[in-house]
N, C-alpha and C. Protein backbone atom coordinates (compact mmCIF):
# COMPACT_ATOMS: atom_id res chain seq x y z
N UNK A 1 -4.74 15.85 11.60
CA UNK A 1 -5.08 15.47 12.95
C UNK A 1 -5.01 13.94 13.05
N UNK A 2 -4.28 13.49 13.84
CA UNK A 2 -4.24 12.32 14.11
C UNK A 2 -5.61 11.30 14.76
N UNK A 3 -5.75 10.03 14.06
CA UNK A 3 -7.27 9.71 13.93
C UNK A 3 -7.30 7.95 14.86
N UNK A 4 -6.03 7.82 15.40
CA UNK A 4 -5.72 6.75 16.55
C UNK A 4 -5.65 5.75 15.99
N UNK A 5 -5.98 5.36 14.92
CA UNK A 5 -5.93 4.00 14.14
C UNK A 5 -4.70 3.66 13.75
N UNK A 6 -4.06 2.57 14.08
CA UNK A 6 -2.87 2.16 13.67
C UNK A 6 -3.01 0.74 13.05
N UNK A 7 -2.51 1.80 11.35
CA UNK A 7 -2.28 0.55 10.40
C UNK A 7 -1.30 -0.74 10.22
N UNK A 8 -1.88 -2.00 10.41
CA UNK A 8 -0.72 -2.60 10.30
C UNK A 8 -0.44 -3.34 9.58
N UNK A 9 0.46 -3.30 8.34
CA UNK A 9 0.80 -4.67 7.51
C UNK A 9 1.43 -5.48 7.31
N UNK A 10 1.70 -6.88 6.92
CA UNK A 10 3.26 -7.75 6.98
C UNK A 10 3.03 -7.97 5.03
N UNK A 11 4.38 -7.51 4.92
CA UNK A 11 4.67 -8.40 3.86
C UNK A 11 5.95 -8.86 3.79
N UNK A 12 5.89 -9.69 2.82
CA UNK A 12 7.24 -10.54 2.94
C UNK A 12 8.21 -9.69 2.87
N UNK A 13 9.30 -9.73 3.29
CA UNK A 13 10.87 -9.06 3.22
C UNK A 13 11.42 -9.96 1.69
N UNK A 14 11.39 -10.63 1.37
CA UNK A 14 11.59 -11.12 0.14
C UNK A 14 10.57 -12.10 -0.34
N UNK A 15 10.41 -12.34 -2.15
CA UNK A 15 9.74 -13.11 -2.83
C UNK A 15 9.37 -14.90 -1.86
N UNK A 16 8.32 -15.74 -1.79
CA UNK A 16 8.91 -16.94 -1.49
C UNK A 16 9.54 -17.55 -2.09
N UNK A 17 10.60 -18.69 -1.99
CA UNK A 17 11.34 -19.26 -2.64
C UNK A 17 11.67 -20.79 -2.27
N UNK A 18 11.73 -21.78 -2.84
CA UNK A 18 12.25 -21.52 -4.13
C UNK A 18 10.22 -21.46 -5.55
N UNK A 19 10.72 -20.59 -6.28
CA UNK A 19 9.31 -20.12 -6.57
C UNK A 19 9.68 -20.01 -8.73
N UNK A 20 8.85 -21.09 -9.06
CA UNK A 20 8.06 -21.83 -8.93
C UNK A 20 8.83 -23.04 -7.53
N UNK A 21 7.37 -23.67 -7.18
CA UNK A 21 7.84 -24.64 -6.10
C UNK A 21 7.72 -26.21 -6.20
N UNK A 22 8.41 -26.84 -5.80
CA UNK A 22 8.06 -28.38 -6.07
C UNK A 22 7.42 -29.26 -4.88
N UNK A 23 8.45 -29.04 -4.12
CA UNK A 23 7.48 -30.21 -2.68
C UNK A 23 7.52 -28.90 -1.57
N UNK A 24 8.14 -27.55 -1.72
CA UNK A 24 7.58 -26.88 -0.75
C UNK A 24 8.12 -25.53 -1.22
N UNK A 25 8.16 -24.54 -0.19
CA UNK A 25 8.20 -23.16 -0.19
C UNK A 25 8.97 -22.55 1.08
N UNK A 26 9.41 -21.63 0.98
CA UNK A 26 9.83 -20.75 2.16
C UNK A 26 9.44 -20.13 2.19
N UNK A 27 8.37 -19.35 2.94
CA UNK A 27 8.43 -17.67 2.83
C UNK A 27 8.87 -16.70 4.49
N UNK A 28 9.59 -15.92 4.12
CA UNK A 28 9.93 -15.02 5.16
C UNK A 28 8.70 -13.68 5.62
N UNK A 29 8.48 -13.54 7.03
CA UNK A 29 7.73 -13.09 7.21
C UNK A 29 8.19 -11.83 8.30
N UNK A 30 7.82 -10.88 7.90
CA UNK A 30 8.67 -9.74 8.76
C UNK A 30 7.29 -8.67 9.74
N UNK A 31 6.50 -9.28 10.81
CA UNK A 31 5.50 -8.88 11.09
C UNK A 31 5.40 -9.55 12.03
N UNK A 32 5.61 -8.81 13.26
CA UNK A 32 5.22 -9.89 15.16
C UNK A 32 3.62 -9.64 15.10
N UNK A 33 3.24 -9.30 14.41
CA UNK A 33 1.21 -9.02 14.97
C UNK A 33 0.66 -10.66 13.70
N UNK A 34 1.74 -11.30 12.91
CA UNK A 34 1.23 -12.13 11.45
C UNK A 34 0.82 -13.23 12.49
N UNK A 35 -0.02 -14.11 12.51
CA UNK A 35 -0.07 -15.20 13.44
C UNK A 35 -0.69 -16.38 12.74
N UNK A 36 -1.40 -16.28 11.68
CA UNK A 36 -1.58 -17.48 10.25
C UNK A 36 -1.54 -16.89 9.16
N UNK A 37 -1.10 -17.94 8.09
CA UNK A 37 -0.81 -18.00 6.77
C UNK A 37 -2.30 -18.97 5.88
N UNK A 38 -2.51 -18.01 5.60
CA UNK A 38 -3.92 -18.97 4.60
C UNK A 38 -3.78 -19.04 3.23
N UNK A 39 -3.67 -19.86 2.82
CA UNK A 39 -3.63 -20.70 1.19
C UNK A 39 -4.62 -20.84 0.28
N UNK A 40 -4.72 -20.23 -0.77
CA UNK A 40 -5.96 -20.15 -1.50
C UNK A 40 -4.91 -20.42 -2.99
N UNK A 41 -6.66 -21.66 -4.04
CA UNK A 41 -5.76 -21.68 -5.20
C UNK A 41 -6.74 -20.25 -6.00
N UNK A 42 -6.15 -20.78 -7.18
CA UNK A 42 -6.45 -19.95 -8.13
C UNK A 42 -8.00 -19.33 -8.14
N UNK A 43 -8.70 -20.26 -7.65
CA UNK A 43 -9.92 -19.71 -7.73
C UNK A 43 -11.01 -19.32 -6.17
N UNK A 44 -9.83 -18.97 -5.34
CA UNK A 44 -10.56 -18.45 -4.12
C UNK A 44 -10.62 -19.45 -3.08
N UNK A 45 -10.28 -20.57 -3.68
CA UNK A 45 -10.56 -21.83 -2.59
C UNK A 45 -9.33 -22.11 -1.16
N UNK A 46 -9.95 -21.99 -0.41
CA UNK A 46 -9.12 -22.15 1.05
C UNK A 46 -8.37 -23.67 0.72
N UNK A 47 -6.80 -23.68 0.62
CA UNK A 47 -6.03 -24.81 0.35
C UNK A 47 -5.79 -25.50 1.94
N UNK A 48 -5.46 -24.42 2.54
CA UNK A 48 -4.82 -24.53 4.08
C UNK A 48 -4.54 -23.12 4.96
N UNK A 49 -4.80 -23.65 6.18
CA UNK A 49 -4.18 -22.54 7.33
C UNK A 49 -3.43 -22.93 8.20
N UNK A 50 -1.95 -22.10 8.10
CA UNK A 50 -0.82 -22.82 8.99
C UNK A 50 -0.74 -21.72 10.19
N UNK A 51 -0.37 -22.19 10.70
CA UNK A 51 -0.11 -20.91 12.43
C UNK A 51 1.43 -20.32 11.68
N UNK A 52 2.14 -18.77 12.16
CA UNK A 52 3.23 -18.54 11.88
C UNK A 52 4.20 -18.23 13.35
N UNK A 53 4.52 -19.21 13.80
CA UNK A 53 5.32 -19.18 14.56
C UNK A 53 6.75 -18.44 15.02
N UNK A 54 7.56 -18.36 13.99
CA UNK A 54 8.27 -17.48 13.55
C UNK A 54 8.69 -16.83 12.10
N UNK A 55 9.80 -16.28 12.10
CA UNK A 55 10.08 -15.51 10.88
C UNK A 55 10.11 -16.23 9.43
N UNK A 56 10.32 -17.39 9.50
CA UNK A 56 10.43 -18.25 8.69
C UNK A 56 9.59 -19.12 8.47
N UNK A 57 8.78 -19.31 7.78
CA UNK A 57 7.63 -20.22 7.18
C UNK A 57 7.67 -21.16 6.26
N UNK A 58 7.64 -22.77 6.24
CA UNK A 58 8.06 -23.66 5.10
C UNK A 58 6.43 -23.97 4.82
N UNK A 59 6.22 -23.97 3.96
CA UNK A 59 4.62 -24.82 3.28
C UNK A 59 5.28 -25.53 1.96
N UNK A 60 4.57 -26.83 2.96
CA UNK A 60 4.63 -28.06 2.00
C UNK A 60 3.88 -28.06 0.88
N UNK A 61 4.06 -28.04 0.01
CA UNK A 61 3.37 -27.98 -1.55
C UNK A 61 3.41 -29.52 -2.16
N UNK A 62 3.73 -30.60 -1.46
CA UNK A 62 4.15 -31.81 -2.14
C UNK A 62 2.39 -31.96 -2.42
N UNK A 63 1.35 -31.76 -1.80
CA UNK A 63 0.45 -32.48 -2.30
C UNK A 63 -0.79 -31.08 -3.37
N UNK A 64 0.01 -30.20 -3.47
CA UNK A 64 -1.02 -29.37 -4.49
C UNK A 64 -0.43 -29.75 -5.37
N UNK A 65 -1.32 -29.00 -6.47
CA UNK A 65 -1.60 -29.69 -7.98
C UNK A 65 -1.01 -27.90 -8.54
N UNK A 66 -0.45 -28.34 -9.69
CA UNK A 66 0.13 -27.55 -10.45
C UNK A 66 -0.61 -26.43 -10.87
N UNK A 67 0.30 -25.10 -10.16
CA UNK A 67 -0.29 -24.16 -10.85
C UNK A 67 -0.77 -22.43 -10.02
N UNK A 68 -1.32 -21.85 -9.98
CA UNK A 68 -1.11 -20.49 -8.99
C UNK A 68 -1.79 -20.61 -8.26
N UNK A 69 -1.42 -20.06 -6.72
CA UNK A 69 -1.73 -19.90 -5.57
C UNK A 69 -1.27 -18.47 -4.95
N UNK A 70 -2.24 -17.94 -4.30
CA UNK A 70 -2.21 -16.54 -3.36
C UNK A 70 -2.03 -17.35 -1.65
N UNK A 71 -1.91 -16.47 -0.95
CA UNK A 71 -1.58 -16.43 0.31
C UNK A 71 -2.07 -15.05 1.00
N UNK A 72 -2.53 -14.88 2.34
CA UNK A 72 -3.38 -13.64 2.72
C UNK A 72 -2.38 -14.23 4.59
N UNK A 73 -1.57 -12.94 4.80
CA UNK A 73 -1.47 -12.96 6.40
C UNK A 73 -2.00 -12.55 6.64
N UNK A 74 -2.61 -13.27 8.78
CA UNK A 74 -3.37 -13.19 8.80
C UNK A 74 -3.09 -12.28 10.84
N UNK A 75 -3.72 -11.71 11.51
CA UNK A 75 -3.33 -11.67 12.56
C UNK A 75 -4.35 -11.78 13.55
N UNK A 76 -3.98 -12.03 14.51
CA UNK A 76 -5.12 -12.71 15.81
C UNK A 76 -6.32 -12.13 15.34
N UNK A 77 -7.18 -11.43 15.01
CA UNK A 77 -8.46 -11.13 14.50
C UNK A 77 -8.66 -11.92 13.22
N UNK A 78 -7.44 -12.29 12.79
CA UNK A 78 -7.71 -13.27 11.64
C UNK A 78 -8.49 -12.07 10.40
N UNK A 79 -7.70 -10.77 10.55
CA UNK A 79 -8.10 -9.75 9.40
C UNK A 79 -6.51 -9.77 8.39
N UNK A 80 -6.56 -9.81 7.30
CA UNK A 80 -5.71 -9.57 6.02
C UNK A 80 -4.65 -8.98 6.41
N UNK A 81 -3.44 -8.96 6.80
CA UNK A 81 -2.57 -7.76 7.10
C UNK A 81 -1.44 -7.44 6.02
N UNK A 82 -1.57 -8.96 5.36
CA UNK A 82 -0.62 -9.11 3.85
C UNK A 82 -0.63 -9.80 2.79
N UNK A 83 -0.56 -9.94 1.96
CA UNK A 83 -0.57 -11.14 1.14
C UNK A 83 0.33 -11.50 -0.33
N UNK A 84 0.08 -12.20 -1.07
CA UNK A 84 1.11 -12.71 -1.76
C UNK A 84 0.68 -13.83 -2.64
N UNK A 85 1.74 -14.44 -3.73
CA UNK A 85 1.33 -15.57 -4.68
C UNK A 85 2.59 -16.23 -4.53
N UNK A 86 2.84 -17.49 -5.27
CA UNK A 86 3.23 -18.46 -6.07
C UNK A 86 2.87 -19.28 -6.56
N UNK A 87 4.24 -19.95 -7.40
CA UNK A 87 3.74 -21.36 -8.61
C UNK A 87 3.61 -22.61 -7.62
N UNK A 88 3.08 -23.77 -8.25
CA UNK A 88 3.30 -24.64 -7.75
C UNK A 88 3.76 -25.45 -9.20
N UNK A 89 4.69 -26.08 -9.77
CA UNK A 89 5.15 -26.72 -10.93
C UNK A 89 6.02 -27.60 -10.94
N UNK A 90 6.10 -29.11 -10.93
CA UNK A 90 6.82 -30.12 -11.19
C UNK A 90 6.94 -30.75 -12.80
């Protein structure tokens, strides 16, 4: 029986790249409901929140510090709809 709730998730259509990253990142985003990208390092800490405007997303990495980072999309309720990692390594 159908229960009306409609699940919705974005994840990337491909890995970000170029990954490990040096002064930034691409990530592709395949989800019209994704509306921010939130940045967390290794240990839970909020790095940044960018708005996602369209399909294509650049985050500047020139000023993090070496080493793993997650990512959580996010949509107008600002609830989880996807998420993801990369390096950061110079």
């Amino acid at each position: 029986m159908p229960s009306g709730i409609l699940e919705i998730s974005a994840k990337p259509s491909e890995p970000p790249y170029p990954n490990p990253a040096t002064t930034g990142l691409t990530i592709k985003i395949n989800s019209p409901w994704s509306k921010y990208l939130k940045v967390l390092d290794v240990t839970g800490r909020q790095v940044e929140v960018l708005p996602i405007e369209n399909d294509l997303l650049y985050v500047n990495t020139s000023a993090y510090k070496n080493g793993l980072y997650f990512y959580q999309i996010l949509n107008n309720a600002a609830k989880v709809i996807g998420t993801g990692k990369f390096v950061v390594g110079r």
